[in-house]
PDB file of N, CA and C in Angstrom:
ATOM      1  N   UNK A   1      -2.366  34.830 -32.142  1.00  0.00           N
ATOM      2  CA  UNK A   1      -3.668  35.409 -32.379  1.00  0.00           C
ATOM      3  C   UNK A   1      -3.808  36.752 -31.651  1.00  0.00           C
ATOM      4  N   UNK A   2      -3.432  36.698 -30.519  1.00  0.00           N
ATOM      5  CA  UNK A   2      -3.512  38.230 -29.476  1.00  0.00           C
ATOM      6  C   UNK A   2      -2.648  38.956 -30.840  1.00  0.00           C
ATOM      7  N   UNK A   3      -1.219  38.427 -30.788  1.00  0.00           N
ATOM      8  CA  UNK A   3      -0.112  39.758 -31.446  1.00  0.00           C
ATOM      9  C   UNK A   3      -0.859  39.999 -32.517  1.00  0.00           C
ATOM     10  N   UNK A   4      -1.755  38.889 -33.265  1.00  0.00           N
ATOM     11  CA  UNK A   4      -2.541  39.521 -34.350  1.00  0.00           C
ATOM     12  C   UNK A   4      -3.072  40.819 -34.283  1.00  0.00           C
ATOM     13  N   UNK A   5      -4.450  40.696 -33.496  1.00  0.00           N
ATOM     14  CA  UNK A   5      -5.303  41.662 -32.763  1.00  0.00           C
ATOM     15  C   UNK A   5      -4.711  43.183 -32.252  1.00  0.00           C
ATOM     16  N   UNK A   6      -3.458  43.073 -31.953  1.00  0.00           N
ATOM     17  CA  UNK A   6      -2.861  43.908 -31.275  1.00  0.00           C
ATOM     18  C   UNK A   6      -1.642  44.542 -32.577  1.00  0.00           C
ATOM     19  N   UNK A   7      -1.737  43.811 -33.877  1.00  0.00           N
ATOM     20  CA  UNK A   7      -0.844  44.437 -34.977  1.00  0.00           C
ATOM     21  C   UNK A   7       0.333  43.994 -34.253  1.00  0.00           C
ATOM     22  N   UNK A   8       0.979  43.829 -34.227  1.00  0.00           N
ATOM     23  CA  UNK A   8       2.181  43.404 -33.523  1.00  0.00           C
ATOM     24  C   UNK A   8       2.729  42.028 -33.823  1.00  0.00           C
ATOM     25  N   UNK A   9       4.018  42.140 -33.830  1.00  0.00           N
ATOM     26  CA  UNK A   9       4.388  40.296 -34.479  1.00  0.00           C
ATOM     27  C   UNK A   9       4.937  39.432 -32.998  1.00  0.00           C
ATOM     28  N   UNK A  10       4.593  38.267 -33.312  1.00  0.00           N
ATOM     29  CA  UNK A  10       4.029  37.445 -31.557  1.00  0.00           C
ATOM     30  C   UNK A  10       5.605  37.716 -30.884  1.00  0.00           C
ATOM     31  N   UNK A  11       6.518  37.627 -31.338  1.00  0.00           N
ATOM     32  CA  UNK A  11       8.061  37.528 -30.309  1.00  0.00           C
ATOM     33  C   UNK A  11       7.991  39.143 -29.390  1.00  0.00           C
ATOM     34  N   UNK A  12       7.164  39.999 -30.162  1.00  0.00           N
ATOM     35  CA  UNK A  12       7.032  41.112 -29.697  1.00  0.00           C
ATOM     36  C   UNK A  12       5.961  40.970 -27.980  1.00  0.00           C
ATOM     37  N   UNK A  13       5.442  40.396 -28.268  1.00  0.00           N
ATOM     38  CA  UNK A  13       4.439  40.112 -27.022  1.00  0.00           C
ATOM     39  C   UNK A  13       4.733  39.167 -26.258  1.00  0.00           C
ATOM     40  N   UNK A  14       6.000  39.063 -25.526  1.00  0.00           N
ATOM     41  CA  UNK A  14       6.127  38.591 -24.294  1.00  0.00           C
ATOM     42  C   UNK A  14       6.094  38.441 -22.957  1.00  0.00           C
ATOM     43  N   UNK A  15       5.022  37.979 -21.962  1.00  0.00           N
ATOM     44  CA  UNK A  15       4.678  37.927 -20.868  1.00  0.00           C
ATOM     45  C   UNK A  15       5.427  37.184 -19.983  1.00  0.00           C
ATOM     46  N   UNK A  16       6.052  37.716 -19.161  1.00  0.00           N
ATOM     47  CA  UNK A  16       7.026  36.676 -18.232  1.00  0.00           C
ATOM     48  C   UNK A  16       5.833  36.447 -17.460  1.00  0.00           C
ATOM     49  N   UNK A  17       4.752  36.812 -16.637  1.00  0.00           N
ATOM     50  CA  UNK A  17       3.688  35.662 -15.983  1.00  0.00           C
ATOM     51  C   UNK A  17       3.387  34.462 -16.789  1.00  0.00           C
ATOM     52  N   UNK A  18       3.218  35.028 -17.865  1.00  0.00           N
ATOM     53  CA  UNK A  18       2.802  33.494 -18.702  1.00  0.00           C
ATOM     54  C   UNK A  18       3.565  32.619 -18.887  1.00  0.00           C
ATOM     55  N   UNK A  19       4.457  32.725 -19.486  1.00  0.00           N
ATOM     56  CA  UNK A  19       5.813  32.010 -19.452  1.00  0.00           C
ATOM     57  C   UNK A  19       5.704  31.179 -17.680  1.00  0.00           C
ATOM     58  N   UNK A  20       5.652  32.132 -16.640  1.00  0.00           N
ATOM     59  CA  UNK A  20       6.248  31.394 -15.415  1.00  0.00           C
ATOM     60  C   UNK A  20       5.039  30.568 -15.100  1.00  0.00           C
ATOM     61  N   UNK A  21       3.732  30.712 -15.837  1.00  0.00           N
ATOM     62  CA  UNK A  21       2.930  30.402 -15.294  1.00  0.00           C
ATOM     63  C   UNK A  21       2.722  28.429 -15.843  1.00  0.00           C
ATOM     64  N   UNK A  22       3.164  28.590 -17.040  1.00  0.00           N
ATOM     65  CA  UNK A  22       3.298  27.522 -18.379  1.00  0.00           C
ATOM     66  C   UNK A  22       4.360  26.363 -17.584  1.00  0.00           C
ATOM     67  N   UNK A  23       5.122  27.463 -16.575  1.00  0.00           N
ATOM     68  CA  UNK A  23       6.076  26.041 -16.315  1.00  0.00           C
ATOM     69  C   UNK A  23       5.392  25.645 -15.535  1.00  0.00           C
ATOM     70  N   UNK A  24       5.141  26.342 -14.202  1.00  0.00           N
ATOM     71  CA  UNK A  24       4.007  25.900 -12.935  1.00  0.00           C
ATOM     72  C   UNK A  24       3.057  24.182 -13.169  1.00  0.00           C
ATOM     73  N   UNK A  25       2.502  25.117 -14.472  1.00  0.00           N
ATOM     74  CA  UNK A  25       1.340  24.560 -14.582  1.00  0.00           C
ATOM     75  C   UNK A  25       2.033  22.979 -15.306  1.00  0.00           C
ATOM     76  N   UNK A  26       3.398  22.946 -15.879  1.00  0.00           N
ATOM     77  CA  UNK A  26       3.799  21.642 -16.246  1.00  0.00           C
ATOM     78  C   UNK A  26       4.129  20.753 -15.561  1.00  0.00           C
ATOM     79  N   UNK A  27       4.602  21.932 -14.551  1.00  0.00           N
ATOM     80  CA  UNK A  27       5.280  20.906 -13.485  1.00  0.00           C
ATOM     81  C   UNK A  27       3.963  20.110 -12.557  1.00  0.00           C
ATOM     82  N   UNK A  28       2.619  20.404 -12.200  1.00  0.00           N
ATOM     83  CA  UNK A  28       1.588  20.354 -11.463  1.00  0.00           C
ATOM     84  C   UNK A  28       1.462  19.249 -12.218  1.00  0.00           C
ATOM     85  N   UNK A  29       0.956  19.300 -13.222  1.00  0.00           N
ATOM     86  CA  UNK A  29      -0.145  18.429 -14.602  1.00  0.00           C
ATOM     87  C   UNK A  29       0.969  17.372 -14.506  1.00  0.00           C
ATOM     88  N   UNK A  30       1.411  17.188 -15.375  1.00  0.00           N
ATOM     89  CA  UNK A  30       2.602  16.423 -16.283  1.00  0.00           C
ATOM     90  C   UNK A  30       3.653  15.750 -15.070  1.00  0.00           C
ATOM     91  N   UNK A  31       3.903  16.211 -13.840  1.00  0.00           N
ATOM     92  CA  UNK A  31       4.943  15.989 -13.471  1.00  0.00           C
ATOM     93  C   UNK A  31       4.517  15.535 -11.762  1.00  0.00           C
ATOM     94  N   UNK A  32       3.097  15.306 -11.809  1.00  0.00           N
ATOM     95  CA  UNK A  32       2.816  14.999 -10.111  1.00  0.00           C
ATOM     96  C   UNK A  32       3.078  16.183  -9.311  1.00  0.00           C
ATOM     97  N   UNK A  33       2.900  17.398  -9.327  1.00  0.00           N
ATOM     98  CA  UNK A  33       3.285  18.544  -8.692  1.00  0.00           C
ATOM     99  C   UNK A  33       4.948  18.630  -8.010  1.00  0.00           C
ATOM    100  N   UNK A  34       5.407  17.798  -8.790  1.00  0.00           N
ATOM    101  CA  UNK A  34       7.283  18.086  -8.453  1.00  0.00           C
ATOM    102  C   UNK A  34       7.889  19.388  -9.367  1.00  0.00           C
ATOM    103  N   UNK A  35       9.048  19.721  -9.118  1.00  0.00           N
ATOM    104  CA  UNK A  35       8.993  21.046  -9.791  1.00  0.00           C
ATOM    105  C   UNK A  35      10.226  20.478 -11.053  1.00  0.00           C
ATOM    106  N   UNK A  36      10.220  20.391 -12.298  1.00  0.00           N
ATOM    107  CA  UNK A  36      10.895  20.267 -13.254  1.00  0.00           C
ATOM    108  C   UNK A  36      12.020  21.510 -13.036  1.00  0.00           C
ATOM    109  N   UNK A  37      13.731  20.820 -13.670  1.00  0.00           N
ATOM    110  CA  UNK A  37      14.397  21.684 -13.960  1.00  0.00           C
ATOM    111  C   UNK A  37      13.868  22.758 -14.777  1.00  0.00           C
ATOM    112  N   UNK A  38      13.117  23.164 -15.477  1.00  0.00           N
ATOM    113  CA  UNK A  38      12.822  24.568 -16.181  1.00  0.00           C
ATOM    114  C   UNK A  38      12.133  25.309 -15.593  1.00  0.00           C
ATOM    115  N   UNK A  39      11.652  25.370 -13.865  1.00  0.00           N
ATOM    116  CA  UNK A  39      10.958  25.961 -13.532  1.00  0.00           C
ATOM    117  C   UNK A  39      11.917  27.144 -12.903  1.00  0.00           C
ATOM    118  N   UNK A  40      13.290  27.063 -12.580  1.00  0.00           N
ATOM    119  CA  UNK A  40      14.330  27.716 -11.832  1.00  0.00           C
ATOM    120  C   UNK A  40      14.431  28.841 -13.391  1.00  0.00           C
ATOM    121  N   UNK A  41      13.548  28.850 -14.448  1.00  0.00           N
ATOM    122  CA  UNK A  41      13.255  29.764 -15.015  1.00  0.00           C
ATOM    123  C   UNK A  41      12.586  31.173 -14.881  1.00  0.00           C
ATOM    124  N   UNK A  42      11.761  30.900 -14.349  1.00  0.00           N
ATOM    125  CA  UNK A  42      10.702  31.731 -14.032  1.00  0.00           C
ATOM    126  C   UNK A  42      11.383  33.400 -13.370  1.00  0.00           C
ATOM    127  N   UNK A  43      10.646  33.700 -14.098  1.00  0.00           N
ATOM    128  CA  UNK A  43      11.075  35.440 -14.340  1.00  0.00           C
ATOM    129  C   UNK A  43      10.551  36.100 -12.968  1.00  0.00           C
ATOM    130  N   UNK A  44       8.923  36.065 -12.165  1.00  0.00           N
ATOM    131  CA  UNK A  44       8.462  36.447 -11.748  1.00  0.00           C
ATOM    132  C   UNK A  44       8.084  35.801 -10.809  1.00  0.00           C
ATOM    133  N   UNK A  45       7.814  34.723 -10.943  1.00  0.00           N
ATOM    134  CA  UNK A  45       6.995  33.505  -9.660  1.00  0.00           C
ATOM    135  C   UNK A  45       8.599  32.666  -9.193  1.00  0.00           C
ATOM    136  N   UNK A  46       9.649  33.474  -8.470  1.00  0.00           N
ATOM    137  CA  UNK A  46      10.262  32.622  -8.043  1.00  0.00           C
ATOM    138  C   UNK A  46      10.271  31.592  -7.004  1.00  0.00           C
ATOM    139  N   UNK A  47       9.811  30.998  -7.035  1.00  0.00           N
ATOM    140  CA  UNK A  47       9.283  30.263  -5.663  1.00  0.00           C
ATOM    141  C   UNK A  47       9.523  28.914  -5.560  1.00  0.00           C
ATOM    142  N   UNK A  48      10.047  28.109  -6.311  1.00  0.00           N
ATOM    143  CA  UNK A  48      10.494  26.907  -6.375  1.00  0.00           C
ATOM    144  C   UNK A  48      12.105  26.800  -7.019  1.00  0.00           C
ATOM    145  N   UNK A  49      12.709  25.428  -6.819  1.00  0.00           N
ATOM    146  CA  UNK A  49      13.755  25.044  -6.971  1.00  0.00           C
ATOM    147  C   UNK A  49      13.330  23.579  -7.881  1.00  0.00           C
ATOM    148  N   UNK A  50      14.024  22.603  -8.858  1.00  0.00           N
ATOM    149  CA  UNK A  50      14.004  21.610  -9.061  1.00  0.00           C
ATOM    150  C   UNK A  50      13.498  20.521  -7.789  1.00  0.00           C
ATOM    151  N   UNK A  51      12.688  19.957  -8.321  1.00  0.00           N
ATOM    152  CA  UNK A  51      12.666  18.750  -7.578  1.00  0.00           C
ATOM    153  C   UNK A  51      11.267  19.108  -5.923  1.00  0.00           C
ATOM    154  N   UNK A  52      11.517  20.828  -5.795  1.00  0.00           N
ATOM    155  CA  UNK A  52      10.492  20.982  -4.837  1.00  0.00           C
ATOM    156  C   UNK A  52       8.821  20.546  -5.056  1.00  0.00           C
ATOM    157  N   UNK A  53       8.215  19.825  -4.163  1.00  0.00           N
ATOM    158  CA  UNK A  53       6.801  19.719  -4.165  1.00  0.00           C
ATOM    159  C   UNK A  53       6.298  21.081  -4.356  1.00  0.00           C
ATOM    160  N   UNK A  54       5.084  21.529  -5.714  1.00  0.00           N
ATOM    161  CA  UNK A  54       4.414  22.546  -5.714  1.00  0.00           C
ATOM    162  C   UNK A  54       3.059  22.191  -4.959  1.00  0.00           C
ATOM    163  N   UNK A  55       2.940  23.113  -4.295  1.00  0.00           N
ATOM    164  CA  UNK A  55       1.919  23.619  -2.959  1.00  0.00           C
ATOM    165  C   UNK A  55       1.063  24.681  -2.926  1.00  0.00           C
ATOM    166  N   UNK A  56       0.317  25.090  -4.261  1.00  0.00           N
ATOM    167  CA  UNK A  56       0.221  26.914  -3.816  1.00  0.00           C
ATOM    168  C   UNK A  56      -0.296  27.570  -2.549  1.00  0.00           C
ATOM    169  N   UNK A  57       0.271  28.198  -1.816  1.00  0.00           N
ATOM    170  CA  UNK A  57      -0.564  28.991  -0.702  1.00  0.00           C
ATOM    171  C   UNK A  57      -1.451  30.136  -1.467  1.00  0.00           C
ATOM    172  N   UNK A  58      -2.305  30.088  -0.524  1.00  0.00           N
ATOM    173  CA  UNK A  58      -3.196  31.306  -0.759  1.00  0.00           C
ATOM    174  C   UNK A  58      -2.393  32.896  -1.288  1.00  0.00           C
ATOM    175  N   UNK A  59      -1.926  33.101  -0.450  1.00  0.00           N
ATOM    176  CA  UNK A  59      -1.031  34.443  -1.028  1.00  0.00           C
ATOM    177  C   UNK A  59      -0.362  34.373  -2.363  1.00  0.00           C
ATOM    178  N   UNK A  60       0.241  32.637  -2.313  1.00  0.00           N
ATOM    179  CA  UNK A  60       1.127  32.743  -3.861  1.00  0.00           C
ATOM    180  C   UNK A  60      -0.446  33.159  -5.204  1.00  0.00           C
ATOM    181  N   UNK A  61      -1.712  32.417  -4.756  1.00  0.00           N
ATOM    182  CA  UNK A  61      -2.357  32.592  -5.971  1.00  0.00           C
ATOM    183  C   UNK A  61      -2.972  33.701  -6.286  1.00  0.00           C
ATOM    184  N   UNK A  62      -2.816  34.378  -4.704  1.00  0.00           N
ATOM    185  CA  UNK A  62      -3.222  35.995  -5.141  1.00  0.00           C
ATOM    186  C   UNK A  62      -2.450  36.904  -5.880  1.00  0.00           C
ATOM    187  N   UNK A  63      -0.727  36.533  -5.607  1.00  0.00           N
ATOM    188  CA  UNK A  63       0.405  36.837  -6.599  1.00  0.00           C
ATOM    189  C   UNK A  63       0.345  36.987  -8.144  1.00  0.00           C
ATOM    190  N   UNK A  64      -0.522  35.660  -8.347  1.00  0.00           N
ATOM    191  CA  UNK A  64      -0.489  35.263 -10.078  1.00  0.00           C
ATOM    192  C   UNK A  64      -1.259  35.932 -10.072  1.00  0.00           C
ATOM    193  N   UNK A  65      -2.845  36.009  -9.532  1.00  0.00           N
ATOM    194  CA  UNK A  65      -4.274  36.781 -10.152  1.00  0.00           C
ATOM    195  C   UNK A  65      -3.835  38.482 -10.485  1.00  0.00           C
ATOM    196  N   UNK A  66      -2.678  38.965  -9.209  1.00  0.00           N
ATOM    197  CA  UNK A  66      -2.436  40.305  -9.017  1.00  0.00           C
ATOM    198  C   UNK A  66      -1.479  40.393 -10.448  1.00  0.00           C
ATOM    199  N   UNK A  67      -0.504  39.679 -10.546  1.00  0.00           N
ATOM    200  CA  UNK A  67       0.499  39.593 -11.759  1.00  0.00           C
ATOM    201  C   UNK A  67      -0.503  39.926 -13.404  1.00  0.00           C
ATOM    202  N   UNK A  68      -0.970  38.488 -13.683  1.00  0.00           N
ATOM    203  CA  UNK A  68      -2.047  38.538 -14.713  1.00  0.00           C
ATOM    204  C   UNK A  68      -2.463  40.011 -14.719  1.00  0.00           C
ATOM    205  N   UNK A  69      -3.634  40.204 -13.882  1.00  0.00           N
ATOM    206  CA  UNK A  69      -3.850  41.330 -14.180  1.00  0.00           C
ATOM    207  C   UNK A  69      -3.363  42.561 -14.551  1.00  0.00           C
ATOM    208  N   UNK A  70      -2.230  42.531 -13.998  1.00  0.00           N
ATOM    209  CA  UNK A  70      -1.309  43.857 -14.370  1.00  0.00           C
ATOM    210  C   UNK A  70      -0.798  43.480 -16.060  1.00  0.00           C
ATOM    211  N   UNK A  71      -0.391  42.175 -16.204  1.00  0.00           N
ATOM    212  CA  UNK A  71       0.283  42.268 -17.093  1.00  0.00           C
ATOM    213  C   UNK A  71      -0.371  42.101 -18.972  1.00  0.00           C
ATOM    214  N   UNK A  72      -1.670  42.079 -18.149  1.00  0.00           N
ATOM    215  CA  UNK A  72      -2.731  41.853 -18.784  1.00  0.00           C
ATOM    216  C   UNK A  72      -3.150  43.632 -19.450  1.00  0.00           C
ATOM    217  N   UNK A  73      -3.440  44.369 -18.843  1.00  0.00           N
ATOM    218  CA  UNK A  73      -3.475  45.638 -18.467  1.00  0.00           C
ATOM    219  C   UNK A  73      -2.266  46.170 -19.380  1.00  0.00           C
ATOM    220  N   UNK A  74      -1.226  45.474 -18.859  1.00  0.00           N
ATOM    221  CA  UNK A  74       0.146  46.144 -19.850  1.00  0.00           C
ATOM    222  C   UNK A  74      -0.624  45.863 -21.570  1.00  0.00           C
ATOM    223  N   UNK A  75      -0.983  44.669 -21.883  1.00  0.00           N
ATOM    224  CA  UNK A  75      -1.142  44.526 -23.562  1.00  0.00           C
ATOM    225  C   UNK A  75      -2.043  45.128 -23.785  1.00  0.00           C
ATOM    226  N   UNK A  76      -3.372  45.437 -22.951  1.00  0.00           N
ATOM    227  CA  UNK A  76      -4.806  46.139 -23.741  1.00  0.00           C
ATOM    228  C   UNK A  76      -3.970  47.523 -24.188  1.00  0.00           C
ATOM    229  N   UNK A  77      -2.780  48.119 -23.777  1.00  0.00           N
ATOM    230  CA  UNK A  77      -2.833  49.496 -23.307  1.00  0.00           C
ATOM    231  C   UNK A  77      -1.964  49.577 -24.562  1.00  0.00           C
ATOM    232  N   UNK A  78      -1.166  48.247 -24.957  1.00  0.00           N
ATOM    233  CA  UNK A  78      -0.400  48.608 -26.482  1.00  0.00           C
ATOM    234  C   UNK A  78      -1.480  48.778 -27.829  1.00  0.00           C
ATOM    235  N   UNK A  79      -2.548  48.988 -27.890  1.00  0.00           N
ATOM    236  CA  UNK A  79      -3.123  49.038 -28.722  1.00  0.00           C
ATOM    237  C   UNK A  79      -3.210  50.448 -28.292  1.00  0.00           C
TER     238      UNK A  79
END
């Protein structure tokens, strides 16, 4: 729907926050806050290993808000 909005076809609009953020958030929800093998994915939020307890500190969530925003900033600006 965004790549819609933005004319653009969706493989074109890829966010590595989002992406790192999608695993985070699987591993939290879905997984008791243990960290799933696909999180040693993450492009930008490296901060875990398989199997580590997720914990966010304060600084890590200022990381994501600071990330988002930028990368957020990156798509308004492709239009």
């Amino acid at each position: 729907m965004i790549a819609d909005c933005l004319g653009i076809k969706k493989p074109d609009l890829k966010v590595d926050i989002f992406g790192d953020f999608r695993l985070l958030r699987h591993s939290i929800i879905h997984h008791r806050g243990i960290a799933l093998p696909g999180i040693e994915k993450c492009k930008v939020l490296k901060w875990f290993n398989e199997n580590d307890q997720i914990a966010l500190t304060e600084d890590q969530i200022k990381t994501i808000i600071f990330y988002f925003k930028i990368q957020v900033n990156d798509i308004a600006s492709i239009q």
